[in-house]
N, C-alpha and C. Protein backbone atom coordinates (compact mmCIF):
# COMPACT_ATOMS: atom_id res chain seq x y z
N UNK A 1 -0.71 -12.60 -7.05
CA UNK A 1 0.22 -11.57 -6.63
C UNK A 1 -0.05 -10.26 -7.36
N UNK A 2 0.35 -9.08 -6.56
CA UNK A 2 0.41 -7.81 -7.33
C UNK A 2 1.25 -8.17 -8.54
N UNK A 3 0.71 -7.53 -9.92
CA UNK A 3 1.43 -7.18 -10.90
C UNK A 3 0.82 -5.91 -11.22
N UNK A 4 1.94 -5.04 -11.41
CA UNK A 4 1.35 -3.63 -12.10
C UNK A 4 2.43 -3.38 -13.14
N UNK A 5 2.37 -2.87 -14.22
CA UNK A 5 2.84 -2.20 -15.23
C UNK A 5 4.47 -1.68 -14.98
N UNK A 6 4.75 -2.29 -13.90
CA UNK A 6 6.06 -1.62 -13.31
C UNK A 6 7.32 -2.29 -13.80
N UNK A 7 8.69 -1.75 -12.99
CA UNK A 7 9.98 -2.53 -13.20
C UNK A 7 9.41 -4.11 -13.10
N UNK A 8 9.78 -4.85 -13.31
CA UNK A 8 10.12 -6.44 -13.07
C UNK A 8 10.58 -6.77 -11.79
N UNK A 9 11.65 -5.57 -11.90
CA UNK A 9 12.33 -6.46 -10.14
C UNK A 9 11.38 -5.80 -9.24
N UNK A 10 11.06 -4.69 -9.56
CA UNK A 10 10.09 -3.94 -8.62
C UNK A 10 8.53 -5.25 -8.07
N UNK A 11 8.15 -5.47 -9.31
CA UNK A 11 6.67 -6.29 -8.89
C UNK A 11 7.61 -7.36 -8.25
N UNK A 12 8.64 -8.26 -8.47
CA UNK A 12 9.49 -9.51 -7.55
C UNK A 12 9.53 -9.37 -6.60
N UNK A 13 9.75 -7.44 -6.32
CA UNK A 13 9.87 -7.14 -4.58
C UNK A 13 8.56 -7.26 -4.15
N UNK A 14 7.53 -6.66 -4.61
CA UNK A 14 6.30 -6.94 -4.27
C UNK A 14 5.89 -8.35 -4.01
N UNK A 15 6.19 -9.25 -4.53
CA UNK A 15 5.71 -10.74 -5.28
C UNK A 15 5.88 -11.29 -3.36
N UNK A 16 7.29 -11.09 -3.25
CA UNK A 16 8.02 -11.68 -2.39
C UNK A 16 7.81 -10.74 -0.63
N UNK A 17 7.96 -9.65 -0.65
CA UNK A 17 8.33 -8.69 0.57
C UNK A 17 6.57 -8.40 0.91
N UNK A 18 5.78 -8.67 1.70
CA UNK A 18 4.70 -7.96 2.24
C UNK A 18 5.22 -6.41 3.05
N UNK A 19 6.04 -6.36 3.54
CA UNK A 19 6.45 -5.10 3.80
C UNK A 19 6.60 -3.94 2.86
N UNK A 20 6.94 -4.43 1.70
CA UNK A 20 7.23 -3.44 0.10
C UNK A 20 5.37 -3.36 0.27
N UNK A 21 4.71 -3.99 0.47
CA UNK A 21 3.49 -4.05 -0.20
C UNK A 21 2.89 -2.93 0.38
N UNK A 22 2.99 -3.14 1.98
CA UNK A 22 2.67 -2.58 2.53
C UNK A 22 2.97 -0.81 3.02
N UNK A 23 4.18 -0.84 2.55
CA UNK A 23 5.40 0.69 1.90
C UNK A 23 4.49 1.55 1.17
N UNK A 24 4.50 0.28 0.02
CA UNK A 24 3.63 0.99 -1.25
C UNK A 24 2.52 1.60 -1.22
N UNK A 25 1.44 0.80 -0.63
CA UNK A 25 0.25 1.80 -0.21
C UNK A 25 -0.27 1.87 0.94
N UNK A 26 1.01 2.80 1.71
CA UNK A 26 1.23 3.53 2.19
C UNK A 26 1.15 5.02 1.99
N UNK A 27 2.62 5.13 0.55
CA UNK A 27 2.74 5.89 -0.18
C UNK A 27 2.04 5.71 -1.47
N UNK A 28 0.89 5.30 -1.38
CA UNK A 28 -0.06 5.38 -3.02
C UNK A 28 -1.17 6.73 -2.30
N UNK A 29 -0.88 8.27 -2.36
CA UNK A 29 -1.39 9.13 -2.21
C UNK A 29 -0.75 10.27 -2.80
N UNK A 30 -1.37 10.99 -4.00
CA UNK A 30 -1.08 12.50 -4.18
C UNK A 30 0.19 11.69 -5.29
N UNK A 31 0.38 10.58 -5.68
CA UNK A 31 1.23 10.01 -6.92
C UNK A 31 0.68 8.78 -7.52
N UNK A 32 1.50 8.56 -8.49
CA UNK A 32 0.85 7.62 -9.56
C UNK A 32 0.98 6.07 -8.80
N UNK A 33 -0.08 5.09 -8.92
CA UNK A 33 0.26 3.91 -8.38
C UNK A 33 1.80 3.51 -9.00
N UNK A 34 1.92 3.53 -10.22
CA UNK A 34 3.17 3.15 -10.52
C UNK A 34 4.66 3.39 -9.45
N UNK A 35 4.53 4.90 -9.34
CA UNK A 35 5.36 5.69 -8.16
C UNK A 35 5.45 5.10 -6.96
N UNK A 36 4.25 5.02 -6.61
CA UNK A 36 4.03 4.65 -4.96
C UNK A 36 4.60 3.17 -4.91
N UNK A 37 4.27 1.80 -5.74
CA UNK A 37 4.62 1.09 -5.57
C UNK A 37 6.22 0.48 -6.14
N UNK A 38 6.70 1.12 -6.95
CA UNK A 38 7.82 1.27 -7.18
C UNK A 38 8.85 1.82 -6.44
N UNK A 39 8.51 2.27 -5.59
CA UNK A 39 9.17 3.36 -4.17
C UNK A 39 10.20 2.09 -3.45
N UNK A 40 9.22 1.59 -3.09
CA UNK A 40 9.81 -0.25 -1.80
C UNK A 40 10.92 -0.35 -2.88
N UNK A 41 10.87 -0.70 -3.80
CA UNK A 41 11.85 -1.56 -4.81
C UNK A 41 13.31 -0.28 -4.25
N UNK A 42 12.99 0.86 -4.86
CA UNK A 42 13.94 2.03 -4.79
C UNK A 42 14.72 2.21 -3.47
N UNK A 43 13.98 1.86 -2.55
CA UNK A 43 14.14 2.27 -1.46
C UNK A 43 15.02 1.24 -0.80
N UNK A 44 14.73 -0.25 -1.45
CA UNK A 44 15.99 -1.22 -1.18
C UNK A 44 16.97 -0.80 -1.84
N UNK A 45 16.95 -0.40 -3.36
CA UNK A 45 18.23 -0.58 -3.58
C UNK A 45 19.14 0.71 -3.12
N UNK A 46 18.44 1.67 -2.51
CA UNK A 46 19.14 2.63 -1.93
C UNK A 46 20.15 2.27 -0.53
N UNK A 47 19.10 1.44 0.17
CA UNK A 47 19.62 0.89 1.43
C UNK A 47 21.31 0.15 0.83
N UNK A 48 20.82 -1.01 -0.18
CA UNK A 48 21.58 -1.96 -0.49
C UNK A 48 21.22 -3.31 -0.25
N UNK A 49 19.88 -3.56 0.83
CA UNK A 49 19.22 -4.66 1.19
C UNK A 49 17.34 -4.61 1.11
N UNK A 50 17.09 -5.33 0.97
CA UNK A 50 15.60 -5.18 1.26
C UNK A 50 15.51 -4.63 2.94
N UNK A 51 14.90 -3.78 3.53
CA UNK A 51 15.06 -3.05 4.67
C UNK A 51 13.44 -4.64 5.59
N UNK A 52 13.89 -4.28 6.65
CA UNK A 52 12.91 -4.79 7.23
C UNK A 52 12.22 -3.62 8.32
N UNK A 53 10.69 -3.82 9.07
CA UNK A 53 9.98 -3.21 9.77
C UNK A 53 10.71 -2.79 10.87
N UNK A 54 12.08 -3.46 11.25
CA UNK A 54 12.72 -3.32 12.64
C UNK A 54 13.55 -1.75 12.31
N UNK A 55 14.26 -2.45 11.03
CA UNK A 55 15.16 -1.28 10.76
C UNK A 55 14.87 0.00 10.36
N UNK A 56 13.58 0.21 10.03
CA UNK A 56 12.80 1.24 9.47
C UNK A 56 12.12 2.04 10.32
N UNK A 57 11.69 1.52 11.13
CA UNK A 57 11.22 1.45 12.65
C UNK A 57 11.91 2.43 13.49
N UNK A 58 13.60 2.33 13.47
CA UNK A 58 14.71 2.48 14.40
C UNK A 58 15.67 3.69 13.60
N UNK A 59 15.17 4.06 12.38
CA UNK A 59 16.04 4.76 11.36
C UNK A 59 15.99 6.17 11.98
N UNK A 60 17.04 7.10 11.89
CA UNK A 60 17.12 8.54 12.45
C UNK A 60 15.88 9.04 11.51
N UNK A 61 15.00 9.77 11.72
CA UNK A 61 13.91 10.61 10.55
C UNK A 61 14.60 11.45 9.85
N UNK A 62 15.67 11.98 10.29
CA UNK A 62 16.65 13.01 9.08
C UNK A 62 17.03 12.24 7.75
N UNK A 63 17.58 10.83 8.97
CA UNK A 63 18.67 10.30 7.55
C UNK A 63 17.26 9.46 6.41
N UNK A 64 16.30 8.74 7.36
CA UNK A 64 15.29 8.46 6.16
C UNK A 64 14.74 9.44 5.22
N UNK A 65 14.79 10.70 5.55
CA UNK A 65 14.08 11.48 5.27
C UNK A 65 14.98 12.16 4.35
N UNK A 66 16.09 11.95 4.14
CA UNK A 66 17.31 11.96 2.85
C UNK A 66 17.49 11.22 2.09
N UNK A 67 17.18 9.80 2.63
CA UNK A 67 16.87 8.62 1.66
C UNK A 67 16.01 9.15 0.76
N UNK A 68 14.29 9.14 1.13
CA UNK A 68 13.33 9.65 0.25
C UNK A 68 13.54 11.15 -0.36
N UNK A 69 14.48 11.70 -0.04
CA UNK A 69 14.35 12.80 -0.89
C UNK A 69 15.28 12.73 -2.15
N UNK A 70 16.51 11.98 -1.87
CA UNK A 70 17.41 11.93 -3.08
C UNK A 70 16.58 11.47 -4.88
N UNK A 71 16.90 13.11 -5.26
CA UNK A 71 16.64 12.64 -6.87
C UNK A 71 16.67 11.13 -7.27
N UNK A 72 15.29 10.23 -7.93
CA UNK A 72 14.15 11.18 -7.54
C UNK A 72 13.75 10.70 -6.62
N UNK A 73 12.99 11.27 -5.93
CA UNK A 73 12.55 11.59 -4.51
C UNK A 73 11.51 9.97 -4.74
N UNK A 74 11.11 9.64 -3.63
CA UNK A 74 10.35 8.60 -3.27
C UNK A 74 9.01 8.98 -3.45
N UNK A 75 8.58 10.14 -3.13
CA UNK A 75 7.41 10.12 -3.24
C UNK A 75 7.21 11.80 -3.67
N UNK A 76 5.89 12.48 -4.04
CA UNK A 76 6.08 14.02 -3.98
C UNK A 76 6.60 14.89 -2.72
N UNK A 77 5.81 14.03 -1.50
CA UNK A 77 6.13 14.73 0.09
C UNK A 77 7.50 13.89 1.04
N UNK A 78 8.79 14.23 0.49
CA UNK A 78 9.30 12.71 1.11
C UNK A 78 9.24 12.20 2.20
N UNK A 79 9.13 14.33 3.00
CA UNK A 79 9.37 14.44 4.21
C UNK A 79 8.27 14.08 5.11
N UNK A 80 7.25 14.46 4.75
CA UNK A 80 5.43 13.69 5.30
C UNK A 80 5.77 12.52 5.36
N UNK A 81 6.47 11.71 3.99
CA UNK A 81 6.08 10.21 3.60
C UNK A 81 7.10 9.05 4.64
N UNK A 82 7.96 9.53 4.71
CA UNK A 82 9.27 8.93 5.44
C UNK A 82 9.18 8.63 6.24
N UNK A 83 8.04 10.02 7.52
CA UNK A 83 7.92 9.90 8.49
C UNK A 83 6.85 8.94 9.18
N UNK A 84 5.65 8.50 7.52
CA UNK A 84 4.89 7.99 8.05
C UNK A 84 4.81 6.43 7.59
N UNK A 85 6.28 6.20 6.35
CA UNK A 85 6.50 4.57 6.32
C UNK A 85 7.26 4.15 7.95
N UNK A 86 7.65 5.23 8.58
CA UNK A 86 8.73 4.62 10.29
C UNK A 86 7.61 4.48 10.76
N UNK A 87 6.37 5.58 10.99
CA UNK A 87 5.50 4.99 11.79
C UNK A 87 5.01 4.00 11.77
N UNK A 88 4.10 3.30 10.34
CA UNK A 88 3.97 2.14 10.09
C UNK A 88 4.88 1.16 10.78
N UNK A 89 6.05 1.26 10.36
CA UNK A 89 6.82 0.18 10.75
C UNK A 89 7.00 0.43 12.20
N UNK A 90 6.89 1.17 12.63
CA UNK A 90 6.99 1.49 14.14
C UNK A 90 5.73 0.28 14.97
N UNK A 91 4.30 0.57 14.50
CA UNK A 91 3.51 0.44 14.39
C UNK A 91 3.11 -1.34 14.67
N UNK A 92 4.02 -1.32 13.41
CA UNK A 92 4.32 -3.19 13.07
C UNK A 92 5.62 -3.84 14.17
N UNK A 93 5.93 -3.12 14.53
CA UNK A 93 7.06 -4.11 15.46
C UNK A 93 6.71 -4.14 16.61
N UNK A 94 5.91 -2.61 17.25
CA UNK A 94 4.38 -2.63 18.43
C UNK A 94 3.93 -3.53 18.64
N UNK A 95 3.24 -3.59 17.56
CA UNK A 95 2.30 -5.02 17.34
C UNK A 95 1.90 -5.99 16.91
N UNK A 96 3.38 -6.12 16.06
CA UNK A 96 3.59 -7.74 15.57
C UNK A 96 4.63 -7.80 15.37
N UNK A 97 5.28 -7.54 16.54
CA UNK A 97 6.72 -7.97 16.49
C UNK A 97 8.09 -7.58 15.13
N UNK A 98 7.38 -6.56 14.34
CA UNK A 98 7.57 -6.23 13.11
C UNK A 98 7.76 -7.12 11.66
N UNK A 99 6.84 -8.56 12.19
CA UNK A 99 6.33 -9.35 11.22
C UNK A 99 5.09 -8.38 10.24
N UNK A 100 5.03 -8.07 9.19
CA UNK A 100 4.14 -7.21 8.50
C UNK A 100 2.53 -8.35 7.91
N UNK A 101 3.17 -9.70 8.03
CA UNK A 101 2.23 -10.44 7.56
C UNK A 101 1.51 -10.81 9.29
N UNK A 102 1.85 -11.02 9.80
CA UNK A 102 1.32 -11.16 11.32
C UNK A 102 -0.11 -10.15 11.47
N UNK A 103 0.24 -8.90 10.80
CA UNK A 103 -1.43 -7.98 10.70
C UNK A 103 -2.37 -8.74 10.20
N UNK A 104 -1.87 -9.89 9.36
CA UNK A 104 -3.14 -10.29 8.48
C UNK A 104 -3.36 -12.10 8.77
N UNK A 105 -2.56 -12.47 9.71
CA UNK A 105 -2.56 -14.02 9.79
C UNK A 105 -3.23 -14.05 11.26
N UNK A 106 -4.42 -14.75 11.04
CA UNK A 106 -4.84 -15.30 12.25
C UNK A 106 -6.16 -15.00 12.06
N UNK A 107 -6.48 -13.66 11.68
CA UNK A 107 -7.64 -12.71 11.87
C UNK A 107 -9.18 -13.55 11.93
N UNK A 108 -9.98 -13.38 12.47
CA UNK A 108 -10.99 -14.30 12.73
C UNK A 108 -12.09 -14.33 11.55
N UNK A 109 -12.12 -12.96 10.92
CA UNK A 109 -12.95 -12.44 9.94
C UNK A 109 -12.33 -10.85 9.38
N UNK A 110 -12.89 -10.65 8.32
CA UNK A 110 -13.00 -9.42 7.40
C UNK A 110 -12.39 -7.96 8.49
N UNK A 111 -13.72 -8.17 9.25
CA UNK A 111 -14.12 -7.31 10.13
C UNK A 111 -12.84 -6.64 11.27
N UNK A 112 -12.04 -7.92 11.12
CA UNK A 112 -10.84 -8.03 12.39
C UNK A 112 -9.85 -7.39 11.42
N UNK A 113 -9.45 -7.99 10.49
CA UNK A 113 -8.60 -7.35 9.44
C UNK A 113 -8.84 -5.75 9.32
N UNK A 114 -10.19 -5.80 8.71
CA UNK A 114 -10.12 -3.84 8.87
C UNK A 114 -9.65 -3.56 9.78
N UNK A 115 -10.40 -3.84 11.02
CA UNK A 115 -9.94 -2.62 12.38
C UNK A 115 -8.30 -3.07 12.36
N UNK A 116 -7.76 -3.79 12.29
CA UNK A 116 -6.17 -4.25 12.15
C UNK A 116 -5.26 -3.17 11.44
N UNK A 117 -6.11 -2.90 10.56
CA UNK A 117 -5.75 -2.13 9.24
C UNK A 117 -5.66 -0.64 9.32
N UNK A 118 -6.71 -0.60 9.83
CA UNK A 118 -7.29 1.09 10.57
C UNK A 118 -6.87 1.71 11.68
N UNK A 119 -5.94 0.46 12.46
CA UNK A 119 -5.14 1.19 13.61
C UNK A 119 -3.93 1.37 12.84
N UNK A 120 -3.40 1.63 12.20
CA UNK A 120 -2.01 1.86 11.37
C UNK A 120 -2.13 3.06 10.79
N UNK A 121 -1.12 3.86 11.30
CA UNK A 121 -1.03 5.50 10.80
C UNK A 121 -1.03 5.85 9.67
N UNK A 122 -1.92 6.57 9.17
CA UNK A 122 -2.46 7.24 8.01
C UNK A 122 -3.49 6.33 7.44
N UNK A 123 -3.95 5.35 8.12
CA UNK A 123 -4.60 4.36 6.93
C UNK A 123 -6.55 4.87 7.33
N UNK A 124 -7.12 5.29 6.32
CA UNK A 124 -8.19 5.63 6.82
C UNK A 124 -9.62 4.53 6.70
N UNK A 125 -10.17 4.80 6.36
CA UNK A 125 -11.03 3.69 5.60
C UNK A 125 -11.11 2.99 4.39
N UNK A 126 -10.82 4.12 3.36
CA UNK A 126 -10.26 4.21 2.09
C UNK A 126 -9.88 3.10 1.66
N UNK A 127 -8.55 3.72 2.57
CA UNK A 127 -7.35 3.25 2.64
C UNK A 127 -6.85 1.58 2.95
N UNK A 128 -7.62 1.38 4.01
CA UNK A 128 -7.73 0.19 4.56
C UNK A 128 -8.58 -0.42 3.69
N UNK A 129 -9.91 -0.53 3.47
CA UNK A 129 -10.42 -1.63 2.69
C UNK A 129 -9.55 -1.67 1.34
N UNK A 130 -8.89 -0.81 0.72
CA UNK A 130 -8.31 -1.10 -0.26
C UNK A 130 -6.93 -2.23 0.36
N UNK A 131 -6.57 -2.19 0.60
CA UNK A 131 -5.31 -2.83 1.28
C UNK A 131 -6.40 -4.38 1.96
N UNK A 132 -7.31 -4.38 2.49
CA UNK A 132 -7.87 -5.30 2.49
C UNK A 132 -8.24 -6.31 0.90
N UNK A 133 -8.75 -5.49 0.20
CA UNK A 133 -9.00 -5.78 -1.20
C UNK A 133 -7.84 -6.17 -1.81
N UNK A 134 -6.62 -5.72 -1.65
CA UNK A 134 -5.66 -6.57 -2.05
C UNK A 134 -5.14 -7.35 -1.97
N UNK A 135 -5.53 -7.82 -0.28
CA UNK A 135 -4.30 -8.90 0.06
C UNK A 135 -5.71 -9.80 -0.09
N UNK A 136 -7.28 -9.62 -0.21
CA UNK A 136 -8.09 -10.99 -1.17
C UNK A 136 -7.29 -11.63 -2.40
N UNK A 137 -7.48 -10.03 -3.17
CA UNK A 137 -7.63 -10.45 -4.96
C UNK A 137 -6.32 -11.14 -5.41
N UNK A 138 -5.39 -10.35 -4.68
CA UNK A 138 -3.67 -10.45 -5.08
C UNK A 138 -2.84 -11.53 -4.03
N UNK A 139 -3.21 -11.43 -2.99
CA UNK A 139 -2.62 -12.50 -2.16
C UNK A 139 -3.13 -13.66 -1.48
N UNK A 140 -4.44 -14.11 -1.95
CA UNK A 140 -4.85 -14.94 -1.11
C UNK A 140 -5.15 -14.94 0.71
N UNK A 141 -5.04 -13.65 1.29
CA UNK A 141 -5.78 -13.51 2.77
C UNK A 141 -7.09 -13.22 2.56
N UNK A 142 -7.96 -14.11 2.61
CA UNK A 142 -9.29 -14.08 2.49
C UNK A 142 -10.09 -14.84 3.63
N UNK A 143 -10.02 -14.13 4.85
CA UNK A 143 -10.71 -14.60 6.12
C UNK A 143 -12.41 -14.14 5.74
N UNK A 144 -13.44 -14.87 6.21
CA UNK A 144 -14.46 -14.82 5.83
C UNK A 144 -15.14 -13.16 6.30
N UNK A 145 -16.11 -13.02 4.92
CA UNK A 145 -16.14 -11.13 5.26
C UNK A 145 -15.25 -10.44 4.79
N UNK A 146 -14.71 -10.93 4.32
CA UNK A 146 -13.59 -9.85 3.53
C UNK A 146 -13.92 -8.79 2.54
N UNK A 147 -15.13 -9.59 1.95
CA UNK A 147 -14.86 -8.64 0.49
C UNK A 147 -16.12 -7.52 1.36
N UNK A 148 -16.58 -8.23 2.02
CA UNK A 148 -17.64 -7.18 2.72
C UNK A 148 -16.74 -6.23 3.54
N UNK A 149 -15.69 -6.46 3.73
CA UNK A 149 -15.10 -5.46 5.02
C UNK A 149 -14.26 -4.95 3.91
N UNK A 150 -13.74 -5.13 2.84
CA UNK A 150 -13.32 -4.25 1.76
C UNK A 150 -14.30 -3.49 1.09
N UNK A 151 -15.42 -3.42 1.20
CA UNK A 151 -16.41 -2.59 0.40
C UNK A 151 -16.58 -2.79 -0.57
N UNK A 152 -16.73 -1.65 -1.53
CA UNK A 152 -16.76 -1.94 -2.69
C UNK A 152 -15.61 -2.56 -3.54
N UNK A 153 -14.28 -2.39 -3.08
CA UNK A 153 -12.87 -2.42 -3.60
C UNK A 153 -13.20 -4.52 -3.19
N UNK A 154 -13.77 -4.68 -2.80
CA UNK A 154 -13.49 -6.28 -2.70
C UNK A 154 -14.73 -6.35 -3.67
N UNK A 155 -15.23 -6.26 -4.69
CA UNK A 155 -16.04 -6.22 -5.82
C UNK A 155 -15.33 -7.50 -6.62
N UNK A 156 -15.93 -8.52 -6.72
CA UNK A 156 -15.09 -9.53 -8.02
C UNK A 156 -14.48 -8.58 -9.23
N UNK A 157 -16.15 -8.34 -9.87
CA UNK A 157 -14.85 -7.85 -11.13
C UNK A 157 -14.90 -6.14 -11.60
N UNK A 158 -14.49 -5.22 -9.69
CA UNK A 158 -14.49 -3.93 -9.61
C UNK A 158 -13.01 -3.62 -10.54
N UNK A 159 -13.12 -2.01 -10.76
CA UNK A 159 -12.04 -2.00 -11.55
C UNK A 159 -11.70 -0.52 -10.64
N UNK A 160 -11.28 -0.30 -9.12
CA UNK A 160 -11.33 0.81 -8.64
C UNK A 160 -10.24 0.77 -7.85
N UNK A 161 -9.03 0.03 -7.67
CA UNK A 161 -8.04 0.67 -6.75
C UNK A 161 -6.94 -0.28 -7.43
N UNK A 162 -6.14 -0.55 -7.25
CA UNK A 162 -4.44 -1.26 -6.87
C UNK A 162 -4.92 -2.95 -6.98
N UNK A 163 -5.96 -2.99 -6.17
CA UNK A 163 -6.05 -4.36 -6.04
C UNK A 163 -6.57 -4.96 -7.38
N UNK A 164 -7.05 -4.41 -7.78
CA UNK A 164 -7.73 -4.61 -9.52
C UNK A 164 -6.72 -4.64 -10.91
N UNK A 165 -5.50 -4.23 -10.49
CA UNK A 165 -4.37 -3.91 -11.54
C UNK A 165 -3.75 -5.25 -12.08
N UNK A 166 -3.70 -5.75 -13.00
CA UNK A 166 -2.99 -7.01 -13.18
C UNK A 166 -1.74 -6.64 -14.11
N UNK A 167 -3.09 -5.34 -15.27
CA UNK A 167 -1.95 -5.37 -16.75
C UNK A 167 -2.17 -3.49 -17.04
N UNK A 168 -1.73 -3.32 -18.18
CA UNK A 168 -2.12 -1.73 -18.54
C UNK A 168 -3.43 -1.68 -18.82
N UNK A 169 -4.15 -2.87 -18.99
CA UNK A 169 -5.58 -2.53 -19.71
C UNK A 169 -6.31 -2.53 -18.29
N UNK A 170 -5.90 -3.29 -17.55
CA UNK A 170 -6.81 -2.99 -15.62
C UNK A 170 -6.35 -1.84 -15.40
N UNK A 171 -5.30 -1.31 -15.30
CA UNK A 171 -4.71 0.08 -14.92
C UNK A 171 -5.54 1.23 -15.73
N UNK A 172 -5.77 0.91 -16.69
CA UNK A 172 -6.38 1.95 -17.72
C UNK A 172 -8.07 1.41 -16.84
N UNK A 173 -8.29 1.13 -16.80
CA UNK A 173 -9.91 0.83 -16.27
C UNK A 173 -9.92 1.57 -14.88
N UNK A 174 -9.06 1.21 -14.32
CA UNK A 174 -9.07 2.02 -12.76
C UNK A 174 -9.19 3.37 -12.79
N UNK A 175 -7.70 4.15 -13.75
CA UNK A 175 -8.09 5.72 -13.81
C UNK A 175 -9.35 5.93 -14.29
N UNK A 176 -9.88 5.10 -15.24
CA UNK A 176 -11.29 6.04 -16.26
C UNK A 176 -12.17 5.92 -14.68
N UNK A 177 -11.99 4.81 -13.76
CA UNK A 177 -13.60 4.83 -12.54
C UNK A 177 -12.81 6.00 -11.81
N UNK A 178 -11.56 6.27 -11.30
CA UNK A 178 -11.15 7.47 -10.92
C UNK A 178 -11.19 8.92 -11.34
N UNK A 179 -10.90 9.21 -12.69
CA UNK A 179 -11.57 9.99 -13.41
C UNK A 179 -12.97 10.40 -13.32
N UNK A 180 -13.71 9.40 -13.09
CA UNK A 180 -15.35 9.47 -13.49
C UNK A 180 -15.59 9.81 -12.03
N UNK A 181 -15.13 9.32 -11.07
CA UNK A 181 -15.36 9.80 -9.62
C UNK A 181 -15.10 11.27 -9.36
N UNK A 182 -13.82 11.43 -10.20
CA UNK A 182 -13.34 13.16 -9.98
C UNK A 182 -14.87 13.75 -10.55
N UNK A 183 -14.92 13.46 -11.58
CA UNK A 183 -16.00 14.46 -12.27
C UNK A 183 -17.34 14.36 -11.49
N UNK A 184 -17.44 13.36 -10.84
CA UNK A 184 -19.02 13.22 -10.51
C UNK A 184 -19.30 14.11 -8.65
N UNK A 185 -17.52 14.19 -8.31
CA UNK A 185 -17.53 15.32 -7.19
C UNK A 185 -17.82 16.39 -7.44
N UNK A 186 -16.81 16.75 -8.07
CA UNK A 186 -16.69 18.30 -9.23
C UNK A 186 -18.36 18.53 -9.42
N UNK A 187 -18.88 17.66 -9.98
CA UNK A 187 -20.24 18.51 -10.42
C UNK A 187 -21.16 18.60 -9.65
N UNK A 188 -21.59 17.50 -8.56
CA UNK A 188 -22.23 17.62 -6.99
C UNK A 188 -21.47 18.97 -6.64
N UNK A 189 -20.65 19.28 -5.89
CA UNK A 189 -19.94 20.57 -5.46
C UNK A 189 -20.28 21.50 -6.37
N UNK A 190 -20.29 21.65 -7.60
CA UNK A 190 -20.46 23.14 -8.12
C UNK A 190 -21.58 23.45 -9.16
């Protein structure tokens, strides 16, 4: 299971909710993994329930979009972000009935999972093999091809996204390959 450096009840929501999981990096862009995945947790107890794909799905965009903004805000963009956890979930009740684990049960191979992954709003490649790479390392969906259809992020012992996080010392390994990526753009470009 995901563990990151976070609340307790927060990683439980994770442990337990594939939908939180799926919330989370969602919103793991332009904020700290901590943030992004700590959001799902926040965002229940704002509701008062763990929310499901239906209800999220069906929510006015004003009033979600007040949810994520109330101090502190859910994410830096709440109003971008709000609009694009409904789509997701929009997305998921489309096409799996708004079961969130249904994206990932059945899949024939790796290969099926990505494109699964890649039809879901905002999710790019990135994006998707990372989210592939997690539900290997952290959840056990490992249809054959996986780590190949995760890229590099399905690496045994890579230390480059979310899916790699267990403790502060994996977390600390991830920023330094993130870090080292910033710099190695930075200096190609200029």
């Amino acid at each position: 299971m995901l563990s990151l450096p976070i609340d307790a009840e927060a990683n439980a929501l994770l442990a337990r909710d594939p939908l939180a999981v799926l919330i989370g990096l969602t919103l793991d862009q332009q904020v700290t993994m901590e943030k992004a995945f700590t959001s799902p947790y926040v965002l229940a107890r704002r509701l008062g329930h763990e929310p499901t794909a239906g209800e999220l799905a069906g929510f006015d965009l004003d009033e979600l979009i007040g949810i994520f903004a109330t101090p502190p805000a859910l994410h830096r963009f709440p109003k971008a972000m709000a609009a694009r956890v409904r789509d997701v979930c929009r997305a998921l009740v489309d096409g799996y009935g708004g079961d969130p684990e249904a994206l990932w049960s059945g899949v024939a191979d790796g290969s099926e999972l990505l494109n699964r992954i890649l039809a879901l709003p905002g999710f790019g490649r990135q994006k998707a093999q990372i989210l592939v790479a997690l539900l290997g390392k952290r959840y056990g969906v490992r249809p054959p091809g996986w780590r190949e259809a995760a890229g590099g992020y399905g690496d045994e012992d890579a230390y480059r996204s979310v899916a790699d996080v267990v403790d502060e010392e994996s977390l600390a390994r991830v920023r330094a390959y993130k870090k080292q990526l910033k710099a190695e753009a930075k200096a190609a470009g200029g």
